[in-house]
PDB file of N, CA and C in Angstrom:
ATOM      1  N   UNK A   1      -8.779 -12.195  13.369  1.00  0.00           N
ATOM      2  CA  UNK A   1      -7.510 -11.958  12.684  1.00  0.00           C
ATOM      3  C   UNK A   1      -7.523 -12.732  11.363  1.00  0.00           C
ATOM      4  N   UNK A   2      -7.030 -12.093  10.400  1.00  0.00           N
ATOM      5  CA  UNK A   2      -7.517 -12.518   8.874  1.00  0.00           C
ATOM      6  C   UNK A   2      -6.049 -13.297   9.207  1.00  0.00           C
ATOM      7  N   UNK A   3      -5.806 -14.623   8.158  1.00  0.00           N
ATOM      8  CA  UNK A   3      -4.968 -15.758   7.904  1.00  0.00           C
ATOM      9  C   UNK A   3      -3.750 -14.927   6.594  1.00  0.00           C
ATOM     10  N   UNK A   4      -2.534 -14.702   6.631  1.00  0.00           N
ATOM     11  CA  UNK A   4      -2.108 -14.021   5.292  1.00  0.00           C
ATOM     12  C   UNK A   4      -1.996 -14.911   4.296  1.00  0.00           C
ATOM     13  N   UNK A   5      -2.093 -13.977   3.407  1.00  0.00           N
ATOM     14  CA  UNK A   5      -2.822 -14.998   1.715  1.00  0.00           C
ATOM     15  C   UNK A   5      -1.439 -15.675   1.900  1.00  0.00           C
ATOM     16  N   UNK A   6      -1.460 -16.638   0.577  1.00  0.00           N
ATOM     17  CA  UNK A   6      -0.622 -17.448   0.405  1.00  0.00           C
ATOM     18  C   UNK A   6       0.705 -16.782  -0.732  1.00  0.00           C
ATOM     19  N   UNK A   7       1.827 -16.800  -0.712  1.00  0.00           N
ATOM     20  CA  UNK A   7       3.029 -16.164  -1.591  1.00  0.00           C
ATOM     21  C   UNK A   7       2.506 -16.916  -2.981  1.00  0.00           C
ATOM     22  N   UNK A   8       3.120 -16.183  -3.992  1.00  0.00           N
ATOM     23  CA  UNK A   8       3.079 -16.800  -5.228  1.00  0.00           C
ATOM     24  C   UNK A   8       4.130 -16.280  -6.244  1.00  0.00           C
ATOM     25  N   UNK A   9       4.901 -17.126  -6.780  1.00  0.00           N
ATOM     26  CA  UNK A   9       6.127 -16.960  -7.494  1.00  0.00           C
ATOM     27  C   UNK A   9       5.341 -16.438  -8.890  1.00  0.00           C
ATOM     28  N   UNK A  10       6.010 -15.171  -8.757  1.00  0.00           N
ATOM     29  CA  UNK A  10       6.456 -14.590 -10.442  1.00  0.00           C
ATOM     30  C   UNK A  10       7.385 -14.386 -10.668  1.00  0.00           C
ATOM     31  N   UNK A  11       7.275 -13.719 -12.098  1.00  0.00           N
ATOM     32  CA  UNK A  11       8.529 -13.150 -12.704  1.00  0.00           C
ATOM     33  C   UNK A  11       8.413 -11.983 -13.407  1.00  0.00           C
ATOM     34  N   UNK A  12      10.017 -11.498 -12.570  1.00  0.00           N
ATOM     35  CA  UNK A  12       9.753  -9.664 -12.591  1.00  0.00           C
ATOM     36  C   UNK A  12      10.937  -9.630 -13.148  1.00  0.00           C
ATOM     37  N   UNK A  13      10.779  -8.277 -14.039  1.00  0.00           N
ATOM     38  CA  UNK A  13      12.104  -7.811 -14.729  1.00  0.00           C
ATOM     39  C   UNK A  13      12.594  -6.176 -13.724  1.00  0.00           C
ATOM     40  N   UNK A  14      13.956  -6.173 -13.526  1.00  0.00           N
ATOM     41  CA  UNK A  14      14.651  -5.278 -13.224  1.00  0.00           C
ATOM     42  C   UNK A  14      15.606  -4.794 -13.683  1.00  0.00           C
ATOM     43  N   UNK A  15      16.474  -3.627 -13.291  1.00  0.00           N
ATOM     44  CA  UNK A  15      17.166  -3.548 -13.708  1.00  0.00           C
ATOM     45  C   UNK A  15      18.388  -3.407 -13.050  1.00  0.00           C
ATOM     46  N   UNK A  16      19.430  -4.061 -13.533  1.00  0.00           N
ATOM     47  CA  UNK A  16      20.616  -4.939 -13.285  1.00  0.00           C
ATOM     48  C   UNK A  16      21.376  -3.981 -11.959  1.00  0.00           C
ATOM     49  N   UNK A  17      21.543  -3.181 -12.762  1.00  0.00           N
ATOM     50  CA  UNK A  17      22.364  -2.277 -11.332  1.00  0.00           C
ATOM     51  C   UNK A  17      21.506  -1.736 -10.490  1.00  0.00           C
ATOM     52  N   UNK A  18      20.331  -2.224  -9.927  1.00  0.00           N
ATOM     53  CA  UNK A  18      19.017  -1.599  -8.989  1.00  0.00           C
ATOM     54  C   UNK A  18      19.640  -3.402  -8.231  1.00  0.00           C
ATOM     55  N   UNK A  19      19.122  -4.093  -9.097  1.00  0.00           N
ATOM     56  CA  UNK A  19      19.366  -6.291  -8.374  1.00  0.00           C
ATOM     57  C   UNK A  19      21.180  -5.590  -7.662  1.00  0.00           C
ATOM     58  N   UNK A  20      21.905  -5.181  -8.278  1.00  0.00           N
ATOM     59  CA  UNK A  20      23.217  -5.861  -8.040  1.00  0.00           C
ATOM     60  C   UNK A  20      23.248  -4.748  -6.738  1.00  0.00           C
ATOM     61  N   UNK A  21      23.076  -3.879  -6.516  1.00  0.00           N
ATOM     62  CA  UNK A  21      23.131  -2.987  -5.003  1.00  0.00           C
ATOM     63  C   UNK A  21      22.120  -3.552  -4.495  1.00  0.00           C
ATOM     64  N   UNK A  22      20.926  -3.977  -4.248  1.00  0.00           N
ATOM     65  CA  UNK A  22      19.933  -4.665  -3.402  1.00  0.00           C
ATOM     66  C   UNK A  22      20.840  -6.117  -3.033  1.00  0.00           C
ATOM     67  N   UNK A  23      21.203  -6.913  -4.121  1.00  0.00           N
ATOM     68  CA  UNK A  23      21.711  -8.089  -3.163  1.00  0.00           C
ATOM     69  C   UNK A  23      23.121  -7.637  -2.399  1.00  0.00           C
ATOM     70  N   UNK A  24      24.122  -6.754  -2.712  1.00  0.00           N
ATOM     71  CA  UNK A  24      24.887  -6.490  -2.104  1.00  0.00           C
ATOM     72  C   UNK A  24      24.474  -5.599  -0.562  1.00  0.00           C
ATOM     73  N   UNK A  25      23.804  -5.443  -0.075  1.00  0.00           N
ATOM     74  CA  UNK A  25      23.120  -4.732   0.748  1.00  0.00           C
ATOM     75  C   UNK A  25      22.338  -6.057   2.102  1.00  0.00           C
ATOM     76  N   UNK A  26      22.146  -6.962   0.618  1.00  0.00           N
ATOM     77  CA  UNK A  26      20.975  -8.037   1.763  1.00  0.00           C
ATOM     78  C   UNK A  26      19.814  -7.805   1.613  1.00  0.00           C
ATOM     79  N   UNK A  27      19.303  -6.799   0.259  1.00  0.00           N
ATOM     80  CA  UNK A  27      17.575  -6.686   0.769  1.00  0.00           C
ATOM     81  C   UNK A  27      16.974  -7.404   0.355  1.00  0.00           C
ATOM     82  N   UNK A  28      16.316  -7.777   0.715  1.00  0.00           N
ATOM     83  CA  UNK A  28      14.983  -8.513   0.661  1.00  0.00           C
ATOM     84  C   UNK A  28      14.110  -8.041  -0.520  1.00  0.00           C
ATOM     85  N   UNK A  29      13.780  -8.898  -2.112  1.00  0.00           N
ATOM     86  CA  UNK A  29      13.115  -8.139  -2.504  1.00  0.00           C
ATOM     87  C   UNK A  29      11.650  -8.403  -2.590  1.00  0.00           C
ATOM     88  N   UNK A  30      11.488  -9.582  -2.358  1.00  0.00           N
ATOM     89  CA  UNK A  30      10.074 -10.094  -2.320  1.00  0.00           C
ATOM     90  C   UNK A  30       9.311  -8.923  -1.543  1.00  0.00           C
ATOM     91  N   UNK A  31      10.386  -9.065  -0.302  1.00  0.00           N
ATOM     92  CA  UNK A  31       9.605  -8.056   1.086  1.00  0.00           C
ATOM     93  C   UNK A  31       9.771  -6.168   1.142  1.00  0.00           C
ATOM     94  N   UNK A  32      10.228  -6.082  -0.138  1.00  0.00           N
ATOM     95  CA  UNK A  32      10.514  -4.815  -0.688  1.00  0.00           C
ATOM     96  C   UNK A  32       9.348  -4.145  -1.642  1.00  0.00           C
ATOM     97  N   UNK A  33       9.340  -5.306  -2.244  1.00  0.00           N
ATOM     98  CA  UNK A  33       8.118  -4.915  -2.941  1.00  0.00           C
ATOM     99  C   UNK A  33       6.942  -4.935  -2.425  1.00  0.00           C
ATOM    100  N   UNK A  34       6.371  -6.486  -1.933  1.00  0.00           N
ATOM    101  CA  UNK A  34       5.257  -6.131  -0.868  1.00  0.00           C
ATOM    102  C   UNK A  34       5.098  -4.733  -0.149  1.00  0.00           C
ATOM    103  N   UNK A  35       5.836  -4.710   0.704  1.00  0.00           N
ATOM    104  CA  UNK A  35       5.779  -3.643   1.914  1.00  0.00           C
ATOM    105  C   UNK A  35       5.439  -2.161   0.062  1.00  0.00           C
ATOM    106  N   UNK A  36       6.147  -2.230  -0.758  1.00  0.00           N
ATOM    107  CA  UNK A  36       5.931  -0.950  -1.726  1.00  0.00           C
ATOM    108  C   UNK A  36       4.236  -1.066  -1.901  1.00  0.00           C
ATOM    109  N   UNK A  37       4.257  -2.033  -2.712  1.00  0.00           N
ATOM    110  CA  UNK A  37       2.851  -2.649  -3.248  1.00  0.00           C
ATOM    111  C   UNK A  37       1.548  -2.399  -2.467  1.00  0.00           C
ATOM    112  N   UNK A  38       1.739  -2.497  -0.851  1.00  0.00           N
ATOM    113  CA  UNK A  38       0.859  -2.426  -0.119  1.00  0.00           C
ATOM    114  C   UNK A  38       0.508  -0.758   0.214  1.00  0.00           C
ATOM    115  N   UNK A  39       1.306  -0.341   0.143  1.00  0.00           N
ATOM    116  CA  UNK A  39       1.887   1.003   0.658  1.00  0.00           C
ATOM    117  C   UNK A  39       1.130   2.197  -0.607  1.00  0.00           C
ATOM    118  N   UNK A  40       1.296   1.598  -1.630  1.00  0.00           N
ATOM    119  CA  UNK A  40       1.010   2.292  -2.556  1.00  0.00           C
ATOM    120  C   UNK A  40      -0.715   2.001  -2.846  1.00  0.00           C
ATOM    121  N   UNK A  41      -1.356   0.768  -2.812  1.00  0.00           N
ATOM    122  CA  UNK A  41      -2.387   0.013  -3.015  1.00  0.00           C
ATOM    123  C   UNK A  41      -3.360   1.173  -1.920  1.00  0.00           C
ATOM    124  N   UNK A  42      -2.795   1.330  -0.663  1.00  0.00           N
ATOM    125  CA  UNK A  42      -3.425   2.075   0.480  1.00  0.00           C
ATOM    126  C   UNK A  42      -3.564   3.443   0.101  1.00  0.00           C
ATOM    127  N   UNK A  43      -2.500   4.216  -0.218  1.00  0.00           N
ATOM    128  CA  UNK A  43      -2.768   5.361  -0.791  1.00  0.00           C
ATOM    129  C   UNK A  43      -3.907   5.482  -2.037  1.00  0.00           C
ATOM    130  N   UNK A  44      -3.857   4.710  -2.696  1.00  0.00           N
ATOM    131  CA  UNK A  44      -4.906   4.376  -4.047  1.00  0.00           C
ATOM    132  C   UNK A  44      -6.290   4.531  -3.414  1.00  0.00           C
ATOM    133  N   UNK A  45      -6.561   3.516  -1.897  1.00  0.00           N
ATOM    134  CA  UNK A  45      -7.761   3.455  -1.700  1.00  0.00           C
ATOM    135  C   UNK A  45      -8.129   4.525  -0.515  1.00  0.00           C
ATOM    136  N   UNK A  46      -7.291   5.063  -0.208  1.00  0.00           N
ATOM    137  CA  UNK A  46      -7.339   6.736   0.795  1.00  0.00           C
ATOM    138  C   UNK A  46      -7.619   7.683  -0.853  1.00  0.00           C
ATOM    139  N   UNK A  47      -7.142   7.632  -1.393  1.00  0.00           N
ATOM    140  CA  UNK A  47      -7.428   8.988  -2.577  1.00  0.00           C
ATOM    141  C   UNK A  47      -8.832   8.296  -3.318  1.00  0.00           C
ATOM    142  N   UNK A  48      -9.651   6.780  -3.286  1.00  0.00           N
ATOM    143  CA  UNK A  48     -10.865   6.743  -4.297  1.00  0.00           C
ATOM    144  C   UNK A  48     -11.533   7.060  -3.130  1.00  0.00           C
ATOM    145  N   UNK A  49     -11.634   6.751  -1.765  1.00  0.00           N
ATOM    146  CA  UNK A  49     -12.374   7.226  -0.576  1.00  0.00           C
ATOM    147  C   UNK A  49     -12.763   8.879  -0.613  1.00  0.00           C
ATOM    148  N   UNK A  50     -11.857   9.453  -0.558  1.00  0.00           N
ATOM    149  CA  UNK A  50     -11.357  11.054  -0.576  1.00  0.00           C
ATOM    150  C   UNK A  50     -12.556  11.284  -1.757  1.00  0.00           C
ATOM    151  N   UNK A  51     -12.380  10.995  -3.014  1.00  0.00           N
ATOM    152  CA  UNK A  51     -13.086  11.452  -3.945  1.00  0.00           C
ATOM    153  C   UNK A  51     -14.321  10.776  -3.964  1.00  0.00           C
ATOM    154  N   UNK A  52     -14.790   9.552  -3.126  1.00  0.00           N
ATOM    155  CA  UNK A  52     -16.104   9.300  -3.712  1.00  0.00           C
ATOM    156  C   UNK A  52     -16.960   9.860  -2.576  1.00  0.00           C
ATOM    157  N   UNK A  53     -15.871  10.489  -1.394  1.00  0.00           N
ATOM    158  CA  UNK A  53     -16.896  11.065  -0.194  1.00  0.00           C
ATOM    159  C   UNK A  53     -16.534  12.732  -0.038  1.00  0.00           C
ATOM    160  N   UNK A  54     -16.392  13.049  -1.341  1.00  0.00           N
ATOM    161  CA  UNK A  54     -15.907  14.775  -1.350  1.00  0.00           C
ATOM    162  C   UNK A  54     -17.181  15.731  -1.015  1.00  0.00           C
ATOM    163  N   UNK A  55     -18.109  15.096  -1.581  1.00  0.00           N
ATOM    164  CA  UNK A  55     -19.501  15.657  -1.250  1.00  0.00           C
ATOM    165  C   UNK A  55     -20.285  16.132  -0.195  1.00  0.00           C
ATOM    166  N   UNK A  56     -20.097  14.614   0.421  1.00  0.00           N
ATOM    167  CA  UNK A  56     -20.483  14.667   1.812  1.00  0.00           C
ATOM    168  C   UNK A  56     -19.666  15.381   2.979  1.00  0.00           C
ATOM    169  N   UNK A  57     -18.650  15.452   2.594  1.00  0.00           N
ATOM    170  CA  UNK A  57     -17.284  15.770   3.329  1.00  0.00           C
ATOM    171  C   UNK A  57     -17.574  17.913   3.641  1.00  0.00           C
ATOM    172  N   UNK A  58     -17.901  17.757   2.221  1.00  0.00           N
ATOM    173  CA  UNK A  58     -18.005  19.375   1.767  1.00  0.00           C
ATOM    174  C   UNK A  58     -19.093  20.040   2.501  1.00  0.00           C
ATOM    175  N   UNK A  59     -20.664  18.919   2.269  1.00  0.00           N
ATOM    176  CA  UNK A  59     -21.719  19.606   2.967  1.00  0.00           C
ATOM    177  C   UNK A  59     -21.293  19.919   4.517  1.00  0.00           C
ATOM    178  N   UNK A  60     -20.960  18.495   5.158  1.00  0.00           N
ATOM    179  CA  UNK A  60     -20.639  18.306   6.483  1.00  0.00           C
ATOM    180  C   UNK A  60     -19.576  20.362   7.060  1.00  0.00           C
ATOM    181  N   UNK A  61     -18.599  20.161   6.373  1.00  0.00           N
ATOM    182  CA  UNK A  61     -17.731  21.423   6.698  1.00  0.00           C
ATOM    183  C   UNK A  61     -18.719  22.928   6.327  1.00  0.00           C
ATOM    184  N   UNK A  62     -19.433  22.536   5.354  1.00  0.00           N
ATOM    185  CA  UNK A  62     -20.409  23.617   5.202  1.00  0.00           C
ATOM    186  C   UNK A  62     -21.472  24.269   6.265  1.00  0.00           C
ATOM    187  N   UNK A  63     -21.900  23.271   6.368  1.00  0.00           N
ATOM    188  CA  UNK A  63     -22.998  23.134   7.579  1.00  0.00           C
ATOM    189  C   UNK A  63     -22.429  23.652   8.581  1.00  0.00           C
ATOM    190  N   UNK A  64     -20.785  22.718   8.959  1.00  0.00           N
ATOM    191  CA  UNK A  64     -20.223  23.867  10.330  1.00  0.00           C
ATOM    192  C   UNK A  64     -20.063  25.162  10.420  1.00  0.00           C
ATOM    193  N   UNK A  65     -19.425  25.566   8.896  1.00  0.00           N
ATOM    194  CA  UNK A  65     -19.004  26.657   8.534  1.00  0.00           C
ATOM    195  C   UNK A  65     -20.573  27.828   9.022  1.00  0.00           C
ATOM    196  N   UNK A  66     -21.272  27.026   8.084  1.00  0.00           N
ATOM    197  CA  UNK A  66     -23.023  27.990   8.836  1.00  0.00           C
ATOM    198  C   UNK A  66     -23.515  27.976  10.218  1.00  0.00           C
ATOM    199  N   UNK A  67     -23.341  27.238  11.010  1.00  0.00           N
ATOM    200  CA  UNK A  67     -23.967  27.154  11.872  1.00  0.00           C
ATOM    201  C   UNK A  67     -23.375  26.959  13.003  1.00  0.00           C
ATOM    202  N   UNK A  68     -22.187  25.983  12.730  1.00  0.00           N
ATOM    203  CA  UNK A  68     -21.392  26.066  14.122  1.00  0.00           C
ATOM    204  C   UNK A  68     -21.295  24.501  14.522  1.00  0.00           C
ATOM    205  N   UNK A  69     -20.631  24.139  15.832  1.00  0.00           N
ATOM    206  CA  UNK A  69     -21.041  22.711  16.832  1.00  0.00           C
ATOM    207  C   UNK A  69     -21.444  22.798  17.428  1.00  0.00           C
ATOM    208  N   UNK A  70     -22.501  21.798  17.116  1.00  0.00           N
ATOM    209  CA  UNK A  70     -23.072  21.816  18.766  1.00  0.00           C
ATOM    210  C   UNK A  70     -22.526  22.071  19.632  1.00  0.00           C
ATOM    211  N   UNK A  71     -21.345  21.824  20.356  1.00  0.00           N
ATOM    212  CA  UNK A  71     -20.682  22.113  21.427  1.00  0.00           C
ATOM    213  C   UNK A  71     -19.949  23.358  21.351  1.00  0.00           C
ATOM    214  N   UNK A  72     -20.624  24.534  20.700  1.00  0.00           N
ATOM    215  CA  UNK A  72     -19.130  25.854  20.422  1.00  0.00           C
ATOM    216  C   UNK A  72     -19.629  26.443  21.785  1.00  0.00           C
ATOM    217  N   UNK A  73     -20.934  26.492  21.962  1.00  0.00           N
ATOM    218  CA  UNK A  73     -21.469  27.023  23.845  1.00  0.00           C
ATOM    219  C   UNK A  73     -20.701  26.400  24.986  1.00  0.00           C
ATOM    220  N   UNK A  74     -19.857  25.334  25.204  1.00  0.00           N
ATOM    221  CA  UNK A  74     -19.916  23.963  25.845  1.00  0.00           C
ATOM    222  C   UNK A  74     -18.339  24.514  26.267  1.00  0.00           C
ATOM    223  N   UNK A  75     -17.693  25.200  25.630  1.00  0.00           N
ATOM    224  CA  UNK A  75     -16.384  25.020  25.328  1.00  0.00           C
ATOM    225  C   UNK A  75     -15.301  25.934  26.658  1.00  0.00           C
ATOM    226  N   UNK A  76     -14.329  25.450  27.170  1.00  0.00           N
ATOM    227  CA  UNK A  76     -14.027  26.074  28.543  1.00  0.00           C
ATOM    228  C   UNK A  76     -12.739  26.595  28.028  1.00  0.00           C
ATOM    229  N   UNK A  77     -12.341  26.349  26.795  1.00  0.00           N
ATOM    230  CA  UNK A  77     -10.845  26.903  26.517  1.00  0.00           C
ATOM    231  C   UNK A  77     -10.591  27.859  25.508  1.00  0.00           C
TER     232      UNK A  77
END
């Protein structure tokens, strides 16, 4: 189990009536943004994955497309 990094204070600009309904609400924005930040960071590295394995991805479906699975004989349903 990885240790979570350590917090680190910046400074972020917003805008005023986005702050003034978030604190009236109670949210959390540190943990608003994280949870965004992470969320978005993941999608980033699902879409450079996607594109740096499009190739392989393509032959692989190709190959089925020609030939089949091994298991298409195998199959009871």
């Amino acid at each position: 189990m990885t240790k979570p990094a350590k917090k680190q204070a910046t400074n972020l600009s917003i805008r005023s009536d986005l702050l003034r309904q978030a604190k009236a609400r109670n949210i959390n924005l540190s943990r608003t943004l994280e949870d965004s930040l992470e969320s978005l960071l993941k999608e980033q590295d699902r879409q450079a994955w996607l594109e740096q394995n499009r190739d392989a991805m393509d032959a692989a479906n190709r190959f089925v497309a020609e030939k089949g699975l091994w298991s298409d004989g195998l199959r009871q349903f």
